[in-house]
Every structure is written in C-alpha cells, then in structure tokens.
Protein backbone atom coordinates (compact mmCIF):
# COMPACT_ATOMS: atom_id res chain seq x y z
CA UNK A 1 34.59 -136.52 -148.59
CA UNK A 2 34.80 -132.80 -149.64
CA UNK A 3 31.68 -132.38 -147.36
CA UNK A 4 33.65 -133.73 -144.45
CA UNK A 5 36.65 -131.33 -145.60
CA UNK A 6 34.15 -128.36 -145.34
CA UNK A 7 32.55 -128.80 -142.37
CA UNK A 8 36.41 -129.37 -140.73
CA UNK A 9 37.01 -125.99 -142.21
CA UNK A 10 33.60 -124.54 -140.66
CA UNK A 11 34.44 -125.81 -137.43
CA UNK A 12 38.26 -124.90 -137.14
CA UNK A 13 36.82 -121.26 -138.15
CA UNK A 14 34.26 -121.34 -135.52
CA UNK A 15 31.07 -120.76 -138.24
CA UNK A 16 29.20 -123.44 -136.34
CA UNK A 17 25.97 -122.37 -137.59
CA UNK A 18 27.21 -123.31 -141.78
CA UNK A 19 29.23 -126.90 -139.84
CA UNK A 20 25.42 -127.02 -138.91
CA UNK A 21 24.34 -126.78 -142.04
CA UNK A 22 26.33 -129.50 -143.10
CA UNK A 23 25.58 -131.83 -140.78
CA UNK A 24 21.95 -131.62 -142.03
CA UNK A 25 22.94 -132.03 -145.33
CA UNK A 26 25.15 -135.14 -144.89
CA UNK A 27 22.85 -136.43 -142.24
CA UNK A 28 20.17 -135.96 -145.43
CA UNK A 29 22.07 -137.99 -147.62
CA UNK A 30 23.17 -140.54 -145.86
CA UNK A 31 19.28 -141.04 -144.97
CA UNK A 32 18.81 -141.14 -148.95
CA UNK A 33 21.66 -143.97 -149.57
CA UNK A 34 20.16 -146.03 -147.80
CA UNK A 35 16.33 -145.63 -148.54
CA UNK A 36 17.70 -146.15 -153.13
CA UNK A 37 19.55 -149.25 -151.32
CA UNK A 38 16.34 -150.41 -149.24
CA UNK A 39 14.50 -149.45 -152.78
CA UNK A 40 17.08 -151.73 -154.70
CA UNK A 41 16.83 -155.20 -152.22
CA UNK A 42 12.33 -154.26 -152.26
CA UNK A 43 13.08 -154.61 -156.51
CA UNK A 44 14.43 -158.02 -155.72
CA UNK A 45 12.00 -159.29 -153.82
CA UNK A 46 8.95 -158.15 -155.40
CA UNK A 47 10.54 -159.82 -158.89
CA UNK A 48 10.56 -163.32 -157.41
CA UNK A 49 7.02 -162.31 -155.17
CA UNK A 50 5.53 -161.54 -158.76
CA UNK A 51 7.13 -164.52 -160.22
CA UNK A 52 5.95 -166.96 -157.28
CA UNK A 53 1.96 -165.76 -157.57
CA UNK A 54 2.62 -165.89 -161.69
CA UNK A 55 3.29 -169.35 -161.92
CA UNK A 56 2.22 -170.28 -158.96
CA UNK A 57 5.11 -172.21 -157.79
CA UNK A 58 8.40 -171.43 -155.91
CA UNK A 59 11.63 -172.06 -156.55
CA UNK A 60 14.37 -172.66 -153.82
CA UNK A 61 16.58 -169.63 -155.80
CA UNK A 62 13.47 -167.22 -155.61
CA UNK A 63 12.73 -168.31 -151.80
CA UNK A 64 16.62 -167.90 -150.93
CA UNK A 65 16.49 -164.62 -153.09
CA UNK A 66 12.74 -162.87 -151.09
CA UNK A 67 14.85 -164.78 -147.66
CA UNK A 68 18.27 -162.30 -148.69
CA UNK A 69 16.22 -159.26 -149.52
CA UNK A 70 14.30 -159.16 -146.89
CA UNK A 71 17.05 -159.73 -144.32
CA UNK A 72 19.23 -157.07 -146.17
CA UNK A 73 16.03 -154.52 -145.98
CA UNK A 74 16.29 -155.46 -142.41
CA UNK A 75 19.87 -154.85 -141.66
CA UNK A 76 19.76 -151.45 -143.78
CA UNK A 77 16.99 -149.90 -142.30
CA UNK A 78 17.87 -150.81 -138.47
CA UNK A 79 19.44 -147.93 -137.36
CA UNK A 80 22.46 -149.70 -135.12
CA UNK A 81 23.00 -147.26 -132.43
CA UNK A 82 19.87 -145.67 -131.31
CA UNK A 83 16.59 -147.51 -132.15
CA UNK A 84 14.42 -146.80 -134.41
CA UNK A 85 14.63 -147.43 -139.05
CA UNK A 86 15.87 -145.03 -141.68
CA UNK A 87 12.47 -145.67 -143.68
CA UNK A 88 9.06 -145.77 -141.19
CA UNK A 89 6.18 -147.72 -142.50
CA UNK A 90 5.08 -145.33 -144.90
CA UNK A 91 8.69 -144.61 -146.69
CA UNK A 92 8.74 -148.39 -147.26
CA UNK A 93 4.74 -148.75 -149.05
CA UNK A 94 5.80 -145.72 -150.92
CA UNK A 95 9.06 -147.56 -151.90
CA UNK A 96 6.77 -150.88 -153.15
CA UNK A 97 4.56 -149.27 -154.70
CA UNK A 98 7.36 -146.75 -156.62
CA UNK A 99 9.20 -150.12 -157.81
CA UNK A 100 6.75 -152.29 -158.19
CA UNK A 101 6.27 -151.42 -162.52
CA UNK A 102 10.34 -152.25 -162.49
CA UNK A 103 9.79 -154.95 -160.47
CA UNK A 104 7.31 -156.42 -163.03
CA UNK A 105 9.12 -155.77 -166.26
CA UNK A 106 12.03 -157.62 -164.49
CA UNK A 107 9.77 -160.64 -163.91
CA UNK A 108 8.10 -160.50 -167.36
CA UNK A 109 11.67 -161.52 -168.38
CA UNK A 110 12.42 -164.59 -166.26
CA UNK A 111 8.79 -165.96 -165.45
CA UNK A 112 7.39 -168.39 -167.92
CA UNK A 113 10.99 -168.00 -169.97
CA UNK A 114 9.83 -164.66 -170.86
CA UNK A 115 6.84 -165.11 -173.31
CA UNK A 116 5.08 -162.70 -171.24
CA UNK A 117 4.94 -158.79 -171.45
CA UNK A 118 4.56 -156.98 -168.27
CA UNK A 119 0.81 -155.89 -168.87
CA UNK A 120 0.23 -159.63 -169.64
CA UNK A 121 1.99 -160.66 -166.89
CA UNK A 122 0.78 -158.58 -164.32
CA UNK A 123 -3.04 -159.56 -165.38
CA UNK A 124 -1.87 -163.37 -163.65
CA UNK A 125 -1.04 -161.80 -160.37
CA UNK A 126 -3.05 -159.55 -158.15
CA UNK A 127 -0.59 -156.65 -157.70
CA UNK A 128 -2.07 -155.58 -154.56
CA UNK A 129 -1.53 -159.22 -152.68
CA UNK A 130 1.92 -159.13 -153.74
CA UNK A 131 2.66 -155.37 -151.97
CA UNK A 132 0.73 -156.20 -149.40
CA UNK A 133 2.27 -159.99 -148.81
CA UNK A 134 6.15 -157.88 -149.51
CA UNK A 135 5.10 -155.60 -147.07
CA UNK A 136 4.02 -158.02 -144.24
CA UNK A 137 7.67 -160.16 -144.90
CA UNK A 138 8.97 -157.17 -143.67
CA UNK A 139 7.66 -156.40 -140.44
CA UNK A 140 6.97 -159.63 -140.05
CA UNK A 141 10.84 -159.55 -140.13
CA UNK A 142 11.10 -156.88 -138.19
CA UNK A 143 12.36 -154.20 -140.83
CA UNK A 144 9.92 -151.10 -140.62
C-alpha cells in the first residue's frame, strides 16, 4: 500500500522516471509472491509424490492433495490477461529441486507413521523420478 501511495505522489508531481521506478519494483514483487506461493503448493505435492514412491501405494487424500497442488500451481502461474506464466520452465525445476529436502523431512513424518528419518527415507525413493514425475504433472497440466 505505501508503494501505491508513493508512486501516486510521483505521478501527481510529474517525476515519472522514480513512478517508473516503482512500477518495476512492485511489478518485482508481485512476480516474487507468487513464485514463494507456486514454491509452497510444489512442497505439497512433492510430500505426498515422496510418500506415494515410499510406500509404494496411494492414498485417495495424497492423490486429491498432488490433484489440488497441481491445479493451484496452474492457476498461480497463468498469467490471466496476457499469455504467458510468472515462473518459465526453469524457475519451476529450480523451485523442485530448492524444496525438495523440506519436502522430504515433511514426508519422513507422515510416511510409514514416521519411523523414518529423512536420509532413511529418501534412500526408498529415487529423488530424481519424483522431480522429474512433479515436473511432468505440471506441464502435463499445463502450468509452465
């Protein structure tokens, strides 16, 4: 909001070039929102990805929950009125691979009721199919 106020007070006093300025800036954080929220819904759905190739097995809740995240991913990213995605193809792999350790210690705590730490845990799953099969829900969605 006091960006908003600013750039008003840029523009009313004709110093375009700093109302500019601020338009970059907000422009640059709105950009940032939502690639932490896109981060946030890729947390959720690696957690149940790891926890579906740990035990081998799905669950209706974990297939709902990767269903949800990967729609939300979807409907963040899409930018609604020109074409195009917040995060291209490479913001998003960077984004797996940056929560993918978070992702894990999450799932060490529900998979196999949590007798697992997430070194163990991660030496049942092959970390690189999950990314890759996360990544391919997404465009296979339509998302990057």
């Amino acid at each position: 909001m006091e960006e908003l106020l600013e750039l008003r007070a840029c523009l009313e006093q004709h110093r375009y070039a700093e109302a500019l300025n601020l338009v970059a800036a907000m422009e640059e954080m709105s950009r940032e929102d939502k690639i932490n929220k896109i981060g946030s819904f890729i947390k959720i759905m690696l957690l149940h990805l790891i926890k579906r190739h740990a035990e081998q097995r799905s669950t209706r809740s974990w297939d709902t929950s990767i269903k949800n995240a990967v729609y939300e991913i979807y409907r963040t990213n899409r930018r609604r009125k020109t074409s195009g995605f917040y995060a291209t193809m490479e913001d998003v792999c960077e984004l797996i691979d940056e929560v993918y350790p978070y992702a894990l210690s999450y799932a060490a705590i529900e998979a196999f009721e949590g007798r697992y730490e997430a070194e163990e845990l991660e030496a049942l799953v092959d970390p690189k199919a999950v990314r890759q099969e996360a990544y391919q829900l997404l465009v296979d969605q339509g998302a990057v």
